[in-house]
C-alpha atoms as a PDB file:
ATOM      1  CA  UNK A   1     108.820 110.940 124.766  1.00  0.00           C
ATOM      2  CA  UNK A   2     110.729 112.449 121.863  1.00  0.00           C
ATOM      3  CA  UNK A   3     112.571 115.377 121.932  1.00  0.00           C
ATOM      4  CA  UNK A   4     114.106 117.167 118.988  1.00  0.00           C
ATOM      5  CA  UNK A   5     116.351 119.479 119.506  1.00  0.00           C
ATOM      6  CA  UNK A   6     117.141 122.077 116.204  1.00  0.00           C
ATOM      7  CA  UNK A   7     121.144 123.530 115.989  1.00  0.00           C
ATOM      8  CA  UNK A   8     122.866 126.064 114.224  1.00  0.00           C
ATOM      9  CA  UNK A   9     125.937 126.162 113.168  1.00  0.00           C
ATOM     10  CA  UNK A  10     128.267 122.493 113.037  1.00  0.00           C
ATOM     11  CA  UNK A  11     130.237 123.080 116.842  1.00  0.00           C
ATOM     12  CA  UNK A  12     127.756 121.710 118.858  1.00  0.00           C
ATOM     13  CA  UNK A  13     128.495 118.404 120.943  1.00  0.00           C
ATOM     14  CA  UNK A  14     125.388 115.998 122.127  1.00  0.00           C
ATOM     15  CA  UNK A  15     126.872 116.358 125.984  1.00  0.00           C
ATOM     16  CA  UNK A  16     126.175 119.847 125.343  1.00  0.00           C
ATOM     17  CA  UNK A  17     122.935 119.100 125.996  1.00  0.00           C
ATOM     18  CA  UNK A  18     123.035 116.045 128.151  1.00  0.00           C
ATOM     19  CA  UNK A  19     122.310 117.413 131.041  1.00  0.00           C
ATOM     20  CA  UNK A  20     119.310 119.441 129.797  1.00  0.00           C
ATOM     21  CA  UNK A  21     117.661 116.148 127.846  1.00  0.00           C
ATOM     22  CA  UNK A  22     118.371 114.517 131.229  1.00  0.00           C
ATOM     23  CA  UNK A  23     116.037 116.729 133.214  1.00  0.00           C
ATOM     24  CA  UNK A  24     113.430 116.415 131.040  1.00  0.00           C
ATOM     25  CA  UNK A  25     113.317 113.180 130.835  1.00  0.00           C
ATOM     26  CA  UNK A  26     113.928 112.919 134.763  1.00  0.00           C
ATOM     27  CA  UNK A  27     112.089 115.614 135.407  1.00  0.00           C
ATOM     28  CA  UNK A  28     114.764 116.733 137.612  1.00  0.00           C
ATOM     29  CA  UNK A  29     116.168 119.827 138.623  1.00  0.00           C
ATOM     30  CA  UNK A  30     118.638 121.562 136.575  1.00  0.00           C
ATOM     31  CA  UNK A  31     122.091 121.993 137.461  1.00  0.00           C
ATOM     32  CA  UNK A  32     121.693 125.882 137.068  1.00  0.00           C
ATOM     33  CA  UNK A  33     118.779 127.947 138.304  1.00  0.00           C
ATOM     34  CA  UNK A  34     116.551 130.339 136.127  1.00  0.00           C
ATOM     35  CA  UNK A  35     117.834 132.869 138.260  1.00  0.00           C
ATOM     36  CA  UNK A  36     121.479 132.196 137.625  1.00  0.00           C
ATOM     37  CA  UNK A  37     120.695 132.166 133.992  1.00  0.00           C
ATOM     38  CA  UNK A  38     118.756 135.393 134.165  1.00  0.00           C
ATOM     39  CA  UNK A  39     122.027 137.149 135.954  1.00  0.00           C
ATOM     40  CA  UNK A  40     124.747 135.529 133.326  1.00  0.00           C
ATOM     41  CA  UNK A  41     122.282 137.201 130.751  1.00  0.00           C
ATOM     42  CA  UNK A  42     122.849 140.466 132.908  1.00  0.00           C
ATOM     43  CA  UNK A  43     126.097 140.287 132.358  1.00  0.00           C
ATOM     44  CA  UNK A  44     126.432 139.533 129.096  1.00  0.00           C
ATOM     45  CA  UNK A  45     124.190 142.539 127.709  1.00  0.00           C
ATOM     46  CA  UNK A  46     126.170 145.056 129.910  1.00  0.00           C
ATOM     47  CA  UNK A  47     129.465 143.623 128.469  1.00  0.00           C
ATOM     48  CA  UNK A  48     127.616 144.577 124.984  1.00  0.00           C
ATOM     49  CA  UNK A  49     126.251 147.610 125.945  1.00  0.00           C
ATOM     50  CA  UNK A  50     129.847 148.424 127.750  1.00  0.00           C
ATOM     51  CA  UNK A  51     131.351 148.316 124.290  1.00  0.00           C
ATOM     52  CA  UNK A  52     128.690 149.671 122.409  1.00  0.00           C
ATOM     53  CA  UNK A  53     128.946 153.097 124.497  1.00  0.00           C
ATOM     54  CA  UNK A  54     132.741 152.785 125.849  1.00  0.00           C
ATOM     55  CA  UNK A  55     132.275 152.903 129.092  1.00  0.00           C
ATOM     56  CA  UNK A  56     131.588 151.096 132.439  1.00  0.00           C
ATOM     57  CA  UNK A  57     128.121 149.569 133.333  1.00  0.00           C
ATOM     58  CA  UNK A  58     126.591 149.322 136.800  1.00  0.00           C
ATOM     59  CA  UNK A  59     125.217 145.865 137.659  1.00  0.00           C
END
């Protein structure tokens, strides 16, 4: 198997994405769960949204 994976910008390293090239290939289970992605994400847009309207956003 061959996986290509496409970057932007030049500040990437390759153990960046050991881990995830790893599972693949393994076809083990990720370090991180979707779900703890999916809250990180939460977070991140209310930080956004926080500043966008200058004030605090409930979780």
């Amino acid at each position: 198997m061959t996986i290509s994976i496409g970057l932007i910008g030049t500040d990437h390293h390759p153990r960046t994405y050991a881990g995830f090239v790893r599972g693949i290939r393994d076809r083990s289970r990720p370090v991180h769960t979707h779900e703890e992605g999916t809250d990180v994400l939460k977070i991140i847009l209310a930080a956004y949204r926080s500043a966008r309207e200058k004030q605090e956003i409930k979780l």
